[in-house]
N, C-alpha and C. Protein backbone atom coordinates (compact mmCIF):
# COMPACT_ATOMS: atom_id res chain seq x y z
N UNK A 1 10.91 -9.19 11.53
CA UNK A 1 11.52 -9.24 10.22
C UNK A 1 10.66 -8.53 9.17
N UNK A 2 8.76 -8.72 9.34
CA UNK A 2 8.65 -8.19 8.21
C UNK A 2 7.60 -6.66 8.89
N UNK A 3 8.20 -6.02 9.20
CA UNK A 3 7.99 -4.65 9.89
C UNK A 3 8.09 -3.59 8.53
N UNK A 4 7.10 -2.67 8.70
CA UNK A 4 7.09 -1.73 8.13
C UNK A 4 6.22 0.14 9.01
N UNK A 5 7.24 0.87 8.86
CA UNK A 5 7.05 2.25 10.14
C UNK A 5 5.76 2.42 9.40
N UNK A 6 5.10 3.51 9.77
CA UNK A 6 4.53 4.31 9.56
C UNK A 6 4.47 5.30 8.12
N UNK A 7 5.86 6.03 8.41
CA UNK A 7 6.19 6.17 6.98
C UNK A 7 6.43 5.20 5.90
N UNK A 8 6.89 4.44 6.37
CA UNK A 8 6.77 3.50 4.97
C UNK A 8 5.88 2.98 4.55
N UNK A 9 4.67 2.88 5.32
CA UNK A 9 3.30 2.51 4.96
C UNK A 9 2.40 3.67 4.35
N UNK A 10 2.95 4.67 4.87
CA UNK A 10 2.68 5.95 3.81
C UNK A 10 3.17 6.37 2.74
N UNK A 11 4.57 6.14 3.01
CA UNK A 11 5.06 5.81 1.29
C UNK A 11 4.81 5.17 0.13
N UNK A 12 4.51 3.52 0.48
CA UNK A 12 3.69 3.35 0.26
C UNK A 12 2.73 2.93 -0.57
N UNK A 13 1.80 3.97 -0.10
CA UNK A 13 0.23 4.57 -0.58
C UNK A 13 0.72 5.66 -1.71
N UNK A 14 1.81 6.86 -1.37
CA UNK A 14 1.95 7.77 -2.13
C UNK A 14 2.41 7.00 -3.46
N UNK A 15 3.37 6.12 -3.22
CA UNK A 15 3.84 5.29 -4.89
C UNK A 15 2.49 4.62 -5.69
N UNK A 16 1.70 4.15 -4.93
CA UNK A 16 0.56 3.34 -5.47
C UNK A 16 -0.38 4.66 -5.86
N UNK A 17 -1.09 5.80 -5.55
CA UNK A 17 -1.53 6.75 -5.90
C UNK A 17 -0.61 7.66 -7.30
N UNK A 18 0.68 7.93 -6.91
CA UNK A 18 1.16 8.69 -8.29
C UNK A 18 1.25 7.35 -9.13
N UNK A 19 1.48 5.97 -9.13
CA UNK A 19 1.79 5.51 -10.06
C UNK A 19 0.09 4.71 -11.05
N UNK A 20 -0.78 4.73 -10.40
CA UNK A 20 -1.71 4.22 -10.26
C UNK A 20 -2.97 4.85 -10.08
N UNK A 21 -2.82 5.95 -9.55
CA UNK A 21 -4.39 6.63 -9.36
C UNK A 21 -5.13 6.40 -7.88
N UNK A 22 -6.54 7.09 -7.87
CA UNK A 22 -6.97 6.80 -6.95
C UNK A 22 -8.35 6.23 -7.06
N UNK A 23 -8.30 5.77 -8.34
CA UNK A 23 -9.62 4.83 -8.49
C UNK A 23 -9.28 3.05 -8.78
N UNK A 24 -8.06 2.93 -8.03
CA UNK A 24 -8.20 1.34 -8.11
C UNK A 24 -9.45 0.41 -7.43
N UNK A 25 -10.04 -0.62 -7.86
CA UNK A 25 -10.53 -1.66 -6.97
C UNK A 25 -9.80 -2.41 -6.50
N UNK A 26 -10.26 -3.29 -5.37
CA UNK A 26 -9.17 -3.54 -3.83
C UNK A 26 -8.83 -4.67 -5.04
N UNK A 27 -8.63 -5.73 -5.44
CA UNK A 27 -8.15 -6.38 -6.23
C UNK A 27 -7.01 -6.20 -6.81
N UNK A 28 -7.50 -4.91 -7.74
CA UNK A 28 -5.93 -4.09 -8.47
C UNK A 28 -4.93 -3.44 -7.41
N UNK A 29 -5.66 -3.29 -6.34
CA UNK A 29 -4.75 -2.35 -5.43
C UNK A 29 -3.56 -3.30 -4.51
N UNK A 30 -4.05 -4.88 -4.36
CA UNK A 30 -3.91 -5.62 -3.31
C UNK A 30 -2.49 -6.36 -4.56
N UNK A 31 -2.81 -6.71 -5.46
CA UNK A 31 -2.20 -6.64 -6.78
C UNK A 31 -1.01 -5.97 -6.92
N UNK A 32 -1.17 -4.38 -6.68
CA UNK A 32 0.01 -3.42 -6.99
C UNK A 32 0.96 -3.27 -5.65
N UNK A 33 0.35 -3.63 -4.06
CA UNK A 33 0.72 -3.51 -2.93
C UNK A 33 1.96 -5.45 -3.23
N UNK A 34 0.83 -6.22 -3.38
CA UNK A 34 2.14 -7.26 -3.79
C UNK A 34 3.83 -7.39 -4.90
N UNK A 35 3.35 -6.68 -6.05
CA UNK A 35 4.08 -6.12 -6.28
C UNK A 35 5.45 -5.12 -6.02
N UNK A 36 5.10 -4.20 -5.17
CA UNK A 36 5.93 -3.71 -4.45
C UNK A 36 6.56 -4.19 -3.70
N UNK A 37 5.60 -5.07 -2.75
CA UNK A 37 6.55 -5.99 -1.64
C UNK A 37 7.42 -6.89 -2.53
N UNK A 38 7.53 -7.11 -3.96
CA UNK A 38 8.82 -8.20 -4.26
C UNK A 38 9.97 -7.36 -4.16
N UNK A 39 9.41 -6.10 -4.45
CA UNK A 39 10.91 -4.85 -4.58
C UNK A 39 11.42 -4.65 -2.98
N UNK A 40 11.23 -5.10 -2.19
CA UNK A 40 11.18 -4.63 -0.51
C UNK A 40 11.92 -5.65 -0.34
N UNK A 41 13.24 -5.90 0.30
CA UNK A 41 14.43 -6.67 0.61
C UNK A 41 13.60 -7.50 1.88
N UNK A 42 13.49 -8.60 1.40
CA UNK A 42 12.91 -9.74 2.74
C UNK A 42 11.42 -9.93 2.65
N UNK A 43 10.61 -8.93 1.37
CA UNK A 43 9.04 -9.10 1.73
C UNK A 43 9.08 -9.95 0.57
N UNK A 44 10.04 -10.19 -0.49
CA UNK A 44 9.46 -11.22 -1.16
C UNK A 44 8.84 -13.15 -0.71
N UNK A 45 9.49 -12.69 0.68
CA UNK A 45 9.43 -14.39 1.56
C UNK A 45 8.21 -13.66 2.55
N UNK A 46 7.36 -12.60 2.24
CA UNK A 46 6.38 -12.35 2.92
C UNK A 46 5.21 -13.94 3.14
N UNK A 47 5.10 -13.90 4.23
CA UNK A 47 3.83 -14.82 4.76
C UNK A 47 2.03 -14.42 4.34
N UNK A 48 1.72 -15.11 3.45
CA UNK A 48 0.51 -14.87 3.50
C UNK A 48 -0.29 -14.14 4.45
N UNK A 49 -0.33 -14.56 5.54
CA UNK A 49 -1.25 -13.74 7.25
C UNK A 49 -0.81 -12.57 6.79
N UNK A 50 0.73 -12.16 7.06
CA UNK A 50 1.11 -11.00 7.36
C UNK A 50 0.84 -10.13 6.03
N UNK A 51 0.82 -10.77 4.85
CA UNK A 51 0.37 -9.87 3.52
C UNK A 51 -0.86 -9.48 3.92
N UNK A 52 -1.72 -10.38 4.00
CA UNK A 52 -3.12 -10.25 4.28
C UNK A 52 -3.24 -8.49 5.31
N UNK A 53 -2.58 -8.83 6.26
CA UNK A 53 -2.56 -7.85 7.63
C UNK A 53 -2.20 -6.46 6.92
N UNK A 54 -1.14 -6.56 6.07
CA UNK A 54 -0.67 -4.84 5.55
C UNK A 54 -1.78 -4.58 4.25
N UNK A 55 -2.10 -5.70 3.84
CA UNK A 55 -3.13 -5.13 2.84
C UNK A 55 -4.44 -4.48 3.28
N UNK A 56 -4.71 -5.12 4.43
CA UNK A 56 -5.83 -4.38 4.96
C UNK A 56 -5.57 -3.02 5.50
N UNK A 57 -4.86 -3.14 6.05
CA UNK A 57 -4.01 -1.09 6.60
C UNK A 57 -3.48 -0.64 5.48
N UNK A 58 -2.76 -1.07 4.27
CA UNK A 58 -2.74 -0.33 3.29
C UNK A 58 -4.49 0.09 2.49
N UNK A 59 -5.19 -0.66 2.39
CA UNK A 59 -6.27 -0.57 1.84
C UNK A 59 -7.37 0.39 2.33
N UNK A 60 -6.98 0.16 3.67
CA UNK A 60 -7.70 1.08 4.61
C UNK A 60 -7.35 2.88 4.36
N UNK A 61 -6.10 2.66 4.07
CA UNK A 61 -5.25 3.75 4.45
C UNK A 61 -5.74 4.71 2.44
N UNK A 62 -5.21 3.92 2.09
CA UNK A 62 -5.23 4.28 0.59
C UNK A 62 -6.83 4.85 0.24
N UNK A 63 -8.14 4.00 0.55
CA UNK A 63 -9.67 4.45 0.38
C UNK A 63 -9.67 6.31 1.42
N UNK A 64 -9.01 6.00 2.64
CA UNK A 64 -9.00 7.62 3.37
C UNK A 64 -8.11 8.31 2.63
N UNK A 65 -6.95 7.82 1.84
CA UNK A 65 -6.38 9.15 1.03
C UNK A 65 -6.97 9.72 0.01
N UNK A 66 -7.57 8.70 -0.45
CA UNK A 66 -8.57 9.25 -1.71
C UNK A 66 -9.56 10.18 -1.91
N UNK A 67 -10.14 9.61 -0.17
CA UNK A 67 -11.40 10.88 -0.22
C UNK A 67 -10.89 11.73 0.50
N UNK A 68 -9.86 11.99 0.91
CA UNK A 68 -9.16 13.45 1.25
C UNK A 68 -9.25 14.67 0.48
N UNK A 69 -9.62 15.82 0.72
CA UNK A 69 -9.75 16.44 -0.27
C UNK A 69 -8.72 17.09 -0.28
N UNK A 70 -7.94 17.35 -1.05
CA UNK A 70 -6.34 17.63 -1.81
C UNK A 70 -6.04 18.56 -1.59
N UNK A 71 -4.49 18.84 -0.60
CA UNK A 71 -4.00 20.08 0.04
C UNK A 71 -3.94 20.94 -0.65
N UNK A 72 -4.29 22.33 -0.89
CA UNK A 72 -3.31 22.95 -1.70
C UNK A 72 -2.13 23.26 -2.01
N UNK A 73 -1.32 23.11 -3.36
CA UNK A 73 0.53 23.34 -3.25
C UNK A 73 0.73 24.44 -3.22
């Protein structure tokens, strides 16, 4: 039930980066990732564990986009 692909875990990161930046602390970030999940049909009855679980792969994920150094357009 509370599944999220790949892409959508990359998606995401991209909404939390354009809307937010890439200098959040995990606090503000874990913050803006809850947030989103109320907008996500079924994550508002998200389980603590399982928040816990995507915050860490989002968090993870979001610190490696940051220090990515930026494709060119």
């Amino acid at each position: 039930m509370y599944r999220l692909t790949e892409d959508e875990l990359a998606r995401l990161i991209q909404i939390i980066r354009e809307d937010l930046g890439d200098k959040l602390s995990q606090p503000a970030f874990a913050e803006a990732v809850l947030q989103l999940f109320e907008d996500i049909a079924g994550f508002e009855t998200l389980p603590r564990n399982a928040a816990q679980r995507y915050l860490s792969i989002l968090w993870q994920s979001y610190e490696t986009a940051c220090r990515a150094p930026e494709k060119s357009k």
